[in-house]
C-alpha atoms as a PDB file:
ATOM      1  CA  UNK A   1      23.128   1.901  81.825  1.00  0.00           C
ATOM      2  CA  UNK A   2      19.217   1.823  82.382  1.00  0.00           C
ATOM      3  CA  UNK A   3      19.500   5.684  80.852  1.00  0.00           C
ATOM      4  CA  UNK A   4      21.103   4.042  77.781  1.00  0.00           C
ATOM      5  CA  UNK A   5      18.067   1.447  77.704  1.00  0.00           C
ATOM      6  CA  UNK A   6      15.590   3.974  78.272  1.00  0.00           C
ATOM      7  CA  UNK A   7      16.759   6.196  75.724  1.00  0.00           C
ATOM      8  CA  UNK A   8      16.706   3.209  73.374  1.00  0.00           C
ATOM      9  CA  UNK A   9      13.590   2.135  73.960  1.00  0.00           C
ATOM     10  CA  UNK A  10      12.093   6.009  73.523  1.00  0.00           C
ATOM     11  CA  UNK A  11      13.796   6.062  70.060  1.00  0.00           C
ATOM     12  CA  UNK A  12      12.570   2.268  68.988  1.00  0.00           C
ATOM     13  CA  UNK A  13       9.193   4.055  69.961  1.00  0.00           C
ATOM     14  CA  UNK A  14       9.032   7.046  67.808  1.00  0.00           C
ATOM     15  CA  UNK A  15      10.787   5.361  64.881  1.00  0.00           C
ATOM     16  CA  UNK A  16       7.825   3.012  65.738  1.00  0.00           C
ATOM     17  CA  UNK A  17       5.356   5.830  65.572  1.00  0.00           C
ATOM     18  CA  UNK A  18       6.979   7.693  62.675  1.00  0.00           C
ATOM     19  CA  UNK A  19       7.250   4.310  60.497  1.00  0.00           C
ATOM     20  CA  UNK A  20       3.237   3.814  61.373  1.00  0.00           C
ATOM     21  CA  UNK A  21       2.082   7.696  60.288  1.00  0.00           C
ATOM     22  CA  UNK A  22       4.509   7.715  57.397  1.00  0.00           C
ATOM     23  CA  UNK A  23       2.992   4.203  56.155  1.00  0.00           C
ATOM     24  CA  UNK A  24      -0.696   5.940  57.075  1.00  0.00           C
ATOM     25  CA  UNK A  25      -0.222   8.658  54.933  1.00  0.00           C
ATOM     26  CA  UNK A  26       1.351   6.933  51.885  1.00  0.00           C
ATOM     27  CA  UNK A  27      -1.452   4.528  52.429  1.00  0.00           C
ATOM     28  CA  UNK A  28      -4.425   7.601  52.141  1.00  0.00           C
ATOM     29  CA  UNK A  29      -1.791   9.466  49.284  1.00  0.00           C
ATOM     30  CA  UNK A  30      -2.409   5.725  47.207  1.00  0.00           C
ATOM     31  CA  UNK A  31      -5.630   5.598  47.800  1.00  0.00           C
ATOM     32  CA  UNK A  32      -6.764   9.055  46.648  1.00  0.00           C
ATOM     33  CA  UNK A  33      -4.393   8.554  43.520  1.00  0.00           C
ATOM     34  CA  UNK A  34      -6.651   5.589  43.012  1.00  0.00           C
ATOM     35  CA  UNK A  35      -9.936   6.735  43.208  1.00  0.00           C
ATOM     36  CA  UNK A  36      -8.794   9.642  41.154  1.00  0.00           C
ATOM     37  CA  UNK A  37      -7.403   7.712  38.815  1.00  0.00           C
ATOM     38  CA  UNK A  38     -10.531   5.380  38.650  1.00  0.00           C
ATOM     39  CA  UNK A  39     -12.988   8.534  38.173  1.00  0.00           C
ATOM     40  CA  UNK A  40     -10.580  10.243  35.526  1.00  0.00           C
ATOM     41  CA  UNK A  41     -10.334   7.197  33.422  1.00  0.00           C
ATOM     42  CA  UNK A  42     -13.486   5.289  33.795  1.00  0.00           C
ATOM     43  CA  UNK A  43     -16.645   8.641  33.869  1.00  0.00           C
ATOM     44  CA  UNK A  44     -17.090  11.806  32.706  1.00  0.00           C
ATOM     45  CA  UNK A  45     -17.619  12.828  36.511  1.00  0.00           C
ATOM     46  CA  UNK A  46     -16.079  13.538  39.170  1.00  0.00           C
ATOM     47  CA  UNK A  47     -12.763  14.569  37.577  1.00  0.00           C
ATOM     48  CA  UNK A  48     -11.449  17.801  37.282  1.00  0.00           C
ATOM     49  CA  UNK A  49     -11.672  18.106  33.761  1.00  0.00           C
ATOM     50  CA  UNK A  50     -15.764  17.661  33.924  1.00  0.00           C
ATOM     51  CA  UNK A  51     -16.651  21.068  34.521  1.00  0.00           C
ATOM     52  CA  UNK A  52     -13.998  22.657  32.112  1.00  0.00           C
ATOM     53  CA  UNK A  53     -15.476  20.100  29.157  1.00  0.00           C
ATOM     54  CA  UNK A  54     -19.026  19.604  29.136  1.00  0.00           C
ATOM     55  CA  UNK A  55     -19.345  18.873  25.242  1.00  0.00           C
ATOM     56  CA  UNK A  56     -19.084  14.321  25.855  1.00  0.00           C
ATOM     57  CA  UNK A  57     -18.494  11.769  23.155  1.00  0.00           C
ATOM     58  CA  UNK A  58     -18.078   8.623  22.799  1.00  0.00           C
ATOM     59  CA  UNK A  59     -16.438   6.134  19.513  1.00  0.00           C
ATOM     60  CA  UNK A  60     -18.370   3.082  18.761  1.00  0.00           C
ATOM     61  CA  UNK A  61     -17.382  -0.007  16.404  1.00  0.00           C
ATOM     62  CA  UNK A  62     -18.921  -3.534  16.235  1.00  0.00           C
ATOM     63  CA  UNK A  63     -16.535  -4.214  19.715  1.00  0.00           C
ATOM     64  CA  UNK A  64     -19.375  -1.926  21.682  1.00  0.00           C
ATOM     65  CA  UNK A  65     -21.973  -4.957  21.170  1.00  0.00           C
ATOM     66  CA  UNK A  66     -25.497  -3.713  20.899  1.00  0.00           C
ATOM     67  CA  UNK A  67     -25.922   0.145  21.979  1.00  0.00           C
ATOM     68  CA  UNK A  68     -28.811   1.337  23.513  1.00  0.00           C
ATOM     69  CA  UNK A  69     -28.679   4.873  22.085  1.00  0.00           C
ATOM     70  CA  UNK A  70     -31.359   6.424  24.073  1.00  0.00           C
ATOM     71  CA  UNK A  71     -29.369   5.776  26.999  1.00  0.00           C
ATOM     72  CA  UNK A  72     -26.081   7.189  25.874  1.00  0.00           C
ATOM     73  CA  UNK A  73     -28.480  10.045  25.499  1.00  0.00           C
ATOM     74  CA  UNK A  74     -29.127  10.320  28.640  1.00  0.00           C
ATOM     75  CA  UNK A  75     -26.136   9.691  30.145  1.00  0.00           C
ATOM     76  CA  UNK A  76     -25.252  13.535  28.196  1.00  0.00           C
ATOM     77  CA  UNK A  77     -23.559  12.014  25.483  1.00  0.00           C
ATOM     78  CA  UNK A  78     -23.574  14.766  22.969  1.00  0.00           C
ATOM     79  CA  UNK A  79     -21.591  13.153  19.740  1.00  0.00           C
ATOM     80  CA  UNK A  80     -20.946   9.614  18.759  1.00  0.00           C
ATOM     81  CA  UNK A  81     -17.703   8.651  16.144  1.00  0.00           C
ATOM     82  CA  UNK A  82     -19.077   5.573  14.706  1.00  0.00           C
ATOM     83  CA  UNK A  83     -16.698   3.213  12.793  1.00  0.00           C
ATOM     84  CA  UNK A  84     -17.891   2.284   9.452  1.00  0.00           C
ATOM     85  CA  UNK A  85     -14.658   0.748   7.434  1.00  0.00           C
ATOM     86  CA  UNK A  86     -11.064  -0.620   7.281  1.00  0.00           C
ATOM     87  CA  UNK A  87      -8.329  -0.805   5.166  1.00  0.00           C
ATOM     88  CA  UNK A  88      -9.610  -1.495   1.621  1.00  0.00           C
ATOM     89  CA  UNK A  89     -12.538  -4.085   2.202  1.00  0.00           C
ATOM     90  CA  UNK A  90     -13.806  -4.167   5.807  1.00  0.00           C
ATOM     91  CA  UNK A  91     -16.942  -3.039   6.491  1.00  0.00           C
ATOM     92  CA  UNK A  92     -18.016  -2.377  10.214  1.00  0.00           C
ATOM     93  CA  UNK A  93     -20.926  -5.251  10.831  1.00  0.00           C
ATOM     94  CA  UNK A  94     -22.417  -3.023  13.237  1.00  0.00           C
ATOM     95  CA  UNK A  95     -22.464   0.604  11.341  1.00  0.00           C
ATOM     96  CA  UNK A  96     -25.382   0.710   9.402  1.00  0.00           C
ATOM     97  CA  UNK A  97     -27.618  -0.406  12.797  1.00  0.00           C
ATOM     98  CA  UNK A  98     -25.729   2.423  14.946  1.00  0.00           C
ATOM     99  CA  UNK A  99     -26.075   5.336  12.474  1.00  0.00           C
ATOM    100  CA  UNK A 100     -29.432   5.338  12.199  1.00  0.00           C
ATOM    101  CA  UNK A 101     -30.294   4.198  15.691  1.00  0.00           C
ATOM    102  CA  UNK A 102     -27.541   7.004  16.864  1.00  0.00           C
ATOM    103  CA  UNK A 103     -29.109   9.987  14.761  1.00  0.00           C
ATOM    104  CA  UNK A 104     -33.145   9.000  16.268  1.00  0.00           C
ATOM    105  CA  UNK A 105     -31.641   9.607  19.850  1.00  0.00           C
ATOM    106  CA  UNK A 106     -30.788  13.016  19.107  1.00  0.00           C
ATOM    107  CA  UNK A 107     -26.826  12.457  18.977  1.00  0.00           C
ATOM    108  CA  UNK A 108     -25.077  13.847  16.940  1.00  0.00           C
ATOM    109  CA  UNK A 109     -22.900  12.017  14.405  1.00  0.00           C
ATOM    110  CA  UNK A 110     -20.091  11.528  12.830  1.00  0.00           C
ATOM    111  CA  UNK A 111     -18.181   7.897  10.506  1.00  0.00           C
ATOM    112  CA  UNK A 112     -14.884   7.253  10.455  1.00  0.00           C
ATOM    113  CA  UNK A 113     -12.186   4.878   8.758  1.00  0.00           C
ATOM    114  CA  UNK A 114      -9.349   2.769  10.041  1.00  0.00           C
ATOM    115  CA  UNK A 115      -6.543   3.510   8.837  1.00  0.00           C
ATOM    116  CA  UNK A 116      -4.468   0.424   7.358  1.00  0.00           C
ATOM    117  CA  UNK A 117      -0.445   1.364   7.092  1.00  0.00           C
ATOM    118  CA  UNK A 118       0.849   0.271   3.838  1.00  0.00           C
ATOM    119  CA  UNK A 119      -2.544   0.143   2.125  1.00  0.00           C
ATOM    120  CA  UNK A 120      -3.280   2.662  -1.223  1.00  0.00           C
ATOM    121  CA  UNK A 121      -4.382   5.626   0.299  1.00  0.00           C
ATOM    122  CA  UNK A 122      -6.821   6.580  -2.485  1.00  0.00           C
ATOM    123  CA  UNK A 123      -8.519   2.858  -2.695  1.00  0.00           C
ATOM    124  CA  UNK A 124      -9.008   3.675   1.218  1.00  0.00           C
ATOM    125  CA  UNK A 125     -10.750   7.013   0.666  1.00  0.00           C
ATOM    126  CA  UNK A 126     -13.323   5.397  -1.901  1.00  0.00           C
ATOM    127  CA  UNK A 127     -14.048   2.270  -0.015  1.00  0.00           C
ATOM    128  CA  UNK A 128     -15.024   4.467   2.688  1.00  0.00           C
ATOM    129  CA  UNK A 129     -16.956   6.959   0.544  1.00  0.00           C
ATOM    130  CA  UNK A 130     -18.505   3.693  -0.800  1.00  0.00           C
ATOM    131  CA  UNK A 131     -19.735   2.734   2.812  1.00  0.00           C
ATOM    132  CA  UNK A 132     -20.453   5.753   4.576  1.00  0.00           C
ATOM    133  CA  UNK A 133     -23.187   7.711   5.575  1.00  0.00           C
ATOM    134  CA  UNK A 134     -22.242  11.042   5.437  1.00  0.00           C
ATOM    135  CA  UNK A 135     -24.702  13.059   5.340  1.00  0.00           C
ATOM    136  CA  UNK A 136     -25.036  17.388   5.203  1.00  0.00           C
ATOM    137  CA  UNK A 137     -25.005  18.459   8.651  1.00  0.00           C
ATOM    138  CA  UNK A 138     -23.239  14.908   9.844  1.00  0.00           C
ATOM    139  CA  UNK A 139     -19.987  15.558  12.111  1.00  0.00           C
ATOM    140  CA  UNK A 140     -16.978  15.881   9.721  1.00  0.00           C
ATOM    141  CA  UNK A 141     -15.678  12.455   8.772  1.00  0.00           C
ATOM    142  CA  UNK A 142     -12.888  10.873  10.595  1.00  0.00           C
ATOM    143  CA  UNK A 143      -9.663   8.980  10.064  1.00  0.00           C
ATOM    144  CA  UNK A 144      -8.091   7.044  12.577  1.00  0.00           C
ATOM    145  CA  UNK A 145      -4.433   6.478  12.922  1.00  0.00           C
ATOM    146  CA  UNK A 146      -2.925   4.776  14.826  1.00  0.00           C
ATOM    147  CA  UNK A 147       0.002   1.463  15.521  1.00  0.00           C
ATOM    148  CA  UNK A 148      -1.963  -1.843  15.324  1.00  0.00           C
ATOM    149  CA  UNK A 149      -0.412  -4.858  16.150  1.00  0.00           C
ATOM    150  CA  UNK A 150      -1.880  -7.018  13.243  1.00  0.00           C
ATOM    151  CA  UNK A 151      -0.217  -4.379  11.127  1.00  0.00           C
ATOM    152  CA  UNK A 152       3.202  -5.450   9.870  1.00  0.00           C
ATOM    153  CA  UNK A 153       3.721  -1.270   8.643  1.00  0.00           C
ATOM    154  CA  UNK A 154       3.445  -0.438  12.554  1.00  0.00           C
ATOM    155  CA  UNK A 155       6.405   0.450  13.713  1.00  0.00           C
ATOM    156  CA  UNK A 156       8.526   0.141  11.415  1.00  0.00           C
ATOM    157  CA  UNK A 157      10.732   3.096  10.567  1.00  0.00           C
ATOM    158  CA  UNK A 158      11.387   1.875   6.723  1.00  0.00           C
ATOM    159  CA  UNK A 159       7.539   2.343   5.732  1.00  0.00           C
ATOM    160  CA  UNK A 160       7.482   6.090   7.481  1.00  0.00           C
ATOM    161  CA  UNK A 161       7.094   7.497   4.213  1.00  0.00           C
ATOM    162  CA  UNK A 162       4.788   5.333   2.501  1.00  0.00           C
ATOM    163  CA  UNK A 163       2.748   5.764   5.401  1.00  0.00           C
ATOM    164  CA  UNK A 164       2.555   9.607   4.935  1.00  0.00           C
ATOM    165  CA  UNK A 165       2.516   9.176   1.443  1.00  0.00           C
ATOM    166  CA  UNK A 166      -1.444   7.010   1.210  1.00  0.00           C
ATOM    167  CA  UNK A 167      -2.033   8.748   4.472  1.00  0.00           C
ATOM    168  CA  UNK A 168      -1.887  12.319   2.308  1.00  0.00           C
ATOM    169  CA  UNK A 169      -3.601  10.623  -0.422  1.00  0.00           C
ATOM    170  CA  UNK A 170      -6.209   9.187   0.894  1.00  0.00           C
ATOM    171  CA  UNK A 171      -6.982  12.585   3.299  1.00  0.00           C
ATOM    172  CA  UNK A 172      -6.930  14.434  -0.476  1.00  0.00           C
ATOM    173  CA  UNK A 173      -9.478  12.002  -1.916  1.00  0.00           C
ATOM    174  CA  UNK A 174     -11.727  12.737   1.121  1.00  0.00           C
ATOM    175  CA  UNK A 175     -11.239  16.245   0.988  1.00  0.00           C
ATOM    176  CA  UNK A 176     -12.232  16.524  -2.943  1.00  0.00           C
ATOM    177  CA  UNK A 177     -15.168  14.555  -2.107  1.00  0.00           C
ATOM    178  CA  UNK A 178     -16.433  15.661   1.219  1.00  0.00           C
ATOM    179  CA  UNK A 179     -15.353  19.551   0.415  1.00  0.00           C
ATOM    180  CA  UNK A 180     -13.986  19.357   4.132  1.00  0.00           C
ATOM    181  CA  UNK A 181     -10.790  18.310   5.894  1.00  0.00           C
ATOM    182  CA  UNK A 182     -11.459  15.050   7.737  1.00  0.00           C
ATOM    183  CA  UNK A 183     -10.411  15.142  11.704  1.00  0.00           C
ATOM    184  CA  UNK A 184      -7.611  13.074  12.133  1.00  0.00           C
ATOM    185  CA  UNK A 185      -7.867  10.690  15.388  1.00  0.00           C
ATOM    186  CA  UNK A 186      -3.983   9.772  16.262  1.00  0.00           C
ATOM    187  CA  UNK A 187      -1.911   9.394  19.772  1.00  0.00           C
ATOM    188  CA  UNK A 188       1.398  11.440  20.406  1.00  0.00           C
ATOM    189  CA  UNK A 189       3.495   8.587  18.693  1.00  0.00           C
ATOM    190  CA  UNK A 190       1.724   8.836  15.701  1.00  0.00           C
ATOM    191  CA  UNK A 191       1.316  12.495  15.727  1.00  0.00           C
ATOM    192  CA  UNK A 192       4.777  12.890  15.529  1.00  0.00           C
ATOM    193  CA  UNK A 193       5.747  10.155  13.061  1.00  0.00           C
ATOM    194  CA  UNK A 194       2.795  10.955  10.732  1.00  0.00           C
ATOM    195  CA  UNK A 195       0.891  13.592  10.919  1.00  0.00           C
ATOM    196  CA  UNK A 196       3.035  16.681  12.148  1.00  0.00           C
ATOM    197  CA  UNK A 197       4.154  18.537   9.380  1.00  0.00           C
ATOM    198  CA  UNK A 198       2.765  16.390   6.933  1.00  0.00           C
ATOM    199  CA  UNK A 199      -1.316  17.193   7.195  1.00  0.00           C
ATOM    200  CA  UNK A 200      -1.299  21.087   8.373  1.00  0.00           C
ATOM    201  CA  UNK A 201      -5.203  21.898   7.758  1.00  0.00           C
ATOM    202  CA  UNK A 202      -6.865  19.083   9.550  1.00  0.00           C
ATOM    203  CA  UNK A 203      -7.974  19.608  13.170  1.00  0.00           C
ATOM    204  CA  UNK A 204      -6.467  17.151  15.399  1.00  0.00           C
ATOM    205  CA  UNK A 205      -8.465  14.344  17.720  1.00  0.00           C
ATOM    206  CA  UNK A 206      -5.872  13.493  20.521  1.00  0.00           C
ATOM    207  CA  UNK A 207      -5.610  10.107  22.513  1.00  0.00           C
ATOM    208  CA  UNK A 208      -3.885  10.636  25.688  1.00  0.00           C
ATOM    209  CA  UNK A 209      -4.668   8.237  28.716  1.00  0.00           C
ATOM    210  CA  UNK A 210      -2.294  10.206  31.238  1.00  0.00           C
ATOM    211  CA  UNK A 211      -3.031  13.814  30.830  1.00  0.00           C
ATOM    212  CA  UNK A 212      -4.398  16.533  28.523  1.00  0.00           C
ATOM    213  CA  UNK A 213      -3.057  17.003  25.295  1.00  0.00           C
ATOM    214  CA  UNK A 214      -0.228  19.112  24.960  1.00  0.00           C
ATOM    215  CA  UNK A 215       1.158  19.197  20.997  1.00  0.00           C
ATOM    216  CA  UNK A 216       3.214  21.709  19.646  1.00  0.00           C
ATOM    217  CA  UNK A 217       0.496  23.741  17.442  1.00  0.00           C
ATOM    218  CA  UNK A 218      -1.840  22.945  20.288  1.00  0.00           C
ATOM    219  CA  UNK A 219      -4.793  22.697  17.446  1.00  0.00           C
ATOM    220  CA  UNK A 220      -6.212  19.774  19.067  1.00  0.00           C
ATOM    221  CA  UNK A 221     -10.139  19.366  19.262  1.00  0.00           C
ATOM    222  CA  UNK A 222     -11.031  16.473  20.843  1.00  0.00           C
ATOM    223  CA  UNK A 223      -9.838  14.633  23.874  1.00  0.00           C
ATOM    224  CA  UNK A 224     -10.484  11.138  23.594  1.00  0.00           C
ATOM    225  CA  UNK A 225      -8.910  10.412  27.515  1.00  0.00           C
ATOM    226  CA  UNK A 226     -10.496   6.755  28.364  1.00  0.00           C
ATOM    227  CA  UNK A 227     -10.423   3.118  26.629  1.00  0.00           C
ATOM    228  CA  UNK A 228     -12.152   1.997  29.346  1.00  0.00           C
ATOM    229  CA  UNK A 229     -15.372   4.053  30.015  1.00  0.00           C
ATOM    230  CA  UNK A 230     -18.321   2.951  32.032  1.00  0.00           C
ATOM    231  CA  UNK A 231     -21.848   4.265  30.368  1.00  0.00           C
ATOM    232  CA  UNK A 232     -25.188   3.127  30.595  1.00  0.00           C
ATOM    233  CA  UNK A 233     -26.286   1.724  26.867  1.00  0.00           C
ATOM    234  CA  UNK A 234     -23.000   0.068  26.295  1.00  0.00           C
ATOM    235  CA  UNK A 235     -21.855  -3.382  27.521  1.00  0.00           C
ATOM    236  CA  UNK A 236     -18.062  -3.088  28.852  1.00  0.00           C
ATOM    237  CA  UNK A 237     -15.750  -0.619  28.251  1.00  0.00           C
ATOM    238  CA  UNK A 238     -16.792   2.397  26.136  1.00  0.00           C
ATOM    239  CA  UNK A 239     -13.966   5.332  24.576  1.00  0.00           C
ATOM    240  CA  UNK A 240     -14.836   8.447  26.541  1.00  0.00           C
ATOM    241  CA  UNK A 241     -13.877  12.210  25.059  1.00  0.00           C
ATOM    242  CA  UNK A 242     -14.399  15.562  25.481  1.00  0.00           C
ATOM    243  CA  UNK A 243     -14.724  18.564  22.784  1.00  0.00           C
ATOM    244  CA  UNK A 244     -12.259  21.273  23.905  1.00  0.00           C
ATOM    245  CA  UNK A 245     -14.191  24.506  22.616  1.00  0.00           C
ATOM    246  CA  UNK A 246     -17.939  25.896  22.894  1.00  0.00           C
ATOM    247  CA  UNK A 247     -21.237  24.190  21.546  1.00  0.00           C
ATOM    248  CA  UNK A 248     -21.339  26.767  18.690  1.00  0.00           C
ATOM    249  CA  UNK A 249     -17.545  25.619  17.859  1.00  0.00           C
ATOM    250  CA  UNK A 250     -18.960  22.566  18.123  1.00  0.00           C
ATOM    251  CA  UNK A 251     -21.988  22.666  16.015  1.00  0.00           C
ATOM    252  CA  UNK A 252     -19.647  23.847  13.500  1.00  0.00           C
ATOM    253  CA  UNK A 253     -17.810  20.304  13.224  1.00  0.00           C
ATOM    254  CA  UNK A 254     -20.167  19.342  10.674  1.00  0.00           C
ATOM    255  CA  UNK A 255     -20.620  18.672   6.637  1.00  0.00           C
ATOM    256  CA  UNK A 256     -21.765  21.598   4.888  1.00  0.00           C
ATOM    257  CA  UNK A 257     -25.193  21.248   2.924  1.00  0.00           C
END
């Protein structure tokens, strides 16, 4: 009998001891996933994608506040995306204070367009042509695509071809103007509804929060992989990205003369 109770009591001890080192180490595993988690998605440091991207970026609309551009600059921010229009009548209130103020820091630039879903495609190329500055030697213009929930078009399967439809048109319009393919910003969802298959000769800016980009042609260029960036110059959260290829790829993003 007191063998019985002895032997009990050893095995209420190591399940004791096994329940406390098993609950240690899923403790340290959580924590590390954290901090990871916090450096991926919130710096360009610190992650293991900092040394394999050094080409940084940021995207900037009126939601940024007031930028301080010289210190994006020196944070190594190498290329700003600033918004300039919407649909087929918004204009960004903050654009034509962050060009300028973006180009005397020494960053390089680029001016993109929302994308509205069920809007004419050609009466969104011209407003933005209208608005923008793009100047020779600017980073290629952008258009961004992606679900908004304002947007009665998102997500609905019946306007999947209308979608494509202005989406090719207005990509044409910008194309005869500009005498370059715009990059097209999208998210896998969107990629696959919209833009696979349908635009073949535009290089691809890729939102992914969770991981690298991995698309079937792989022709991806940027990596925008944060909503929620942490900068000095910017109030709040700031978009974060990486260019995939070299700085001579890179200086070749740009308007001809």
């Amino acid at each position: 009998m007191r063998k019985n109770k002895r032997f009990k009591k050893q095995t209420t001890l190591i399940l004791l001891v096994s329940l406390i080192l098993v609950s240690s180490v899923y403790i340290i595993l959580v924590d590390s996933v954290r901090k990871s988690r916090e450096d991926r998605f919130h710096s360009f440091h610190d992650n293991r994608y900092s040394h394999k991207y050094p080409i940084r970026g940021v995207d900037i609309s009126h939601h940024n506040g007031d930028v301080n551009w010289a210190q994006l600059k020196n944070e190594g921010i190498a290329f700003a995306y600033i918004k300039a229009t919407e649909g087929v009548s918004h204009k960004d209130r903050s654009y034509k204070d962050n060009y300028p103020a973006a180009k005397l820091a020494d960053i390089k630039v680029g001016t993109y367009h929302f994308y509205t879903f069920g809007l004419d495609g050609e009466k969104q190329a011209n407003h933005f042509i209208k608005q923008a500055n793009v100047a020779a030697e600017d980073l290629i213009p952008m258009i961004d695509v992606e679900h908004s929930s304002y947007n009665r078009h998102s997500w609905d399967k019946n306007y999947e071809k209308l979608v494509i439809d202005e989406l090719k048109k207005m990509e044409q319009v910008m194309f005869d103007y500009y005498g370059v393919h715009p990059i097209i910003y999208t998210n896998r969802d969107c990629y696959k509804l919209y833009i696979k298959g349908h635009l073949t000769e535009n290089l691809i800016w890729m939102s992914d929060l969770n991981n690298e980009p991995c698309i079937d042609d792989n022709e991806w260029v940027i990596w925008q992989f944060s909503h929620t960036g942490r900068l000095n110059g910017v109030k709040g959260d700031v978009d974060l990205n990486y260019f995939r290829y070299s700085y001579r790829r890179f200086v070749e993003l740009k308007v001809k003369s």
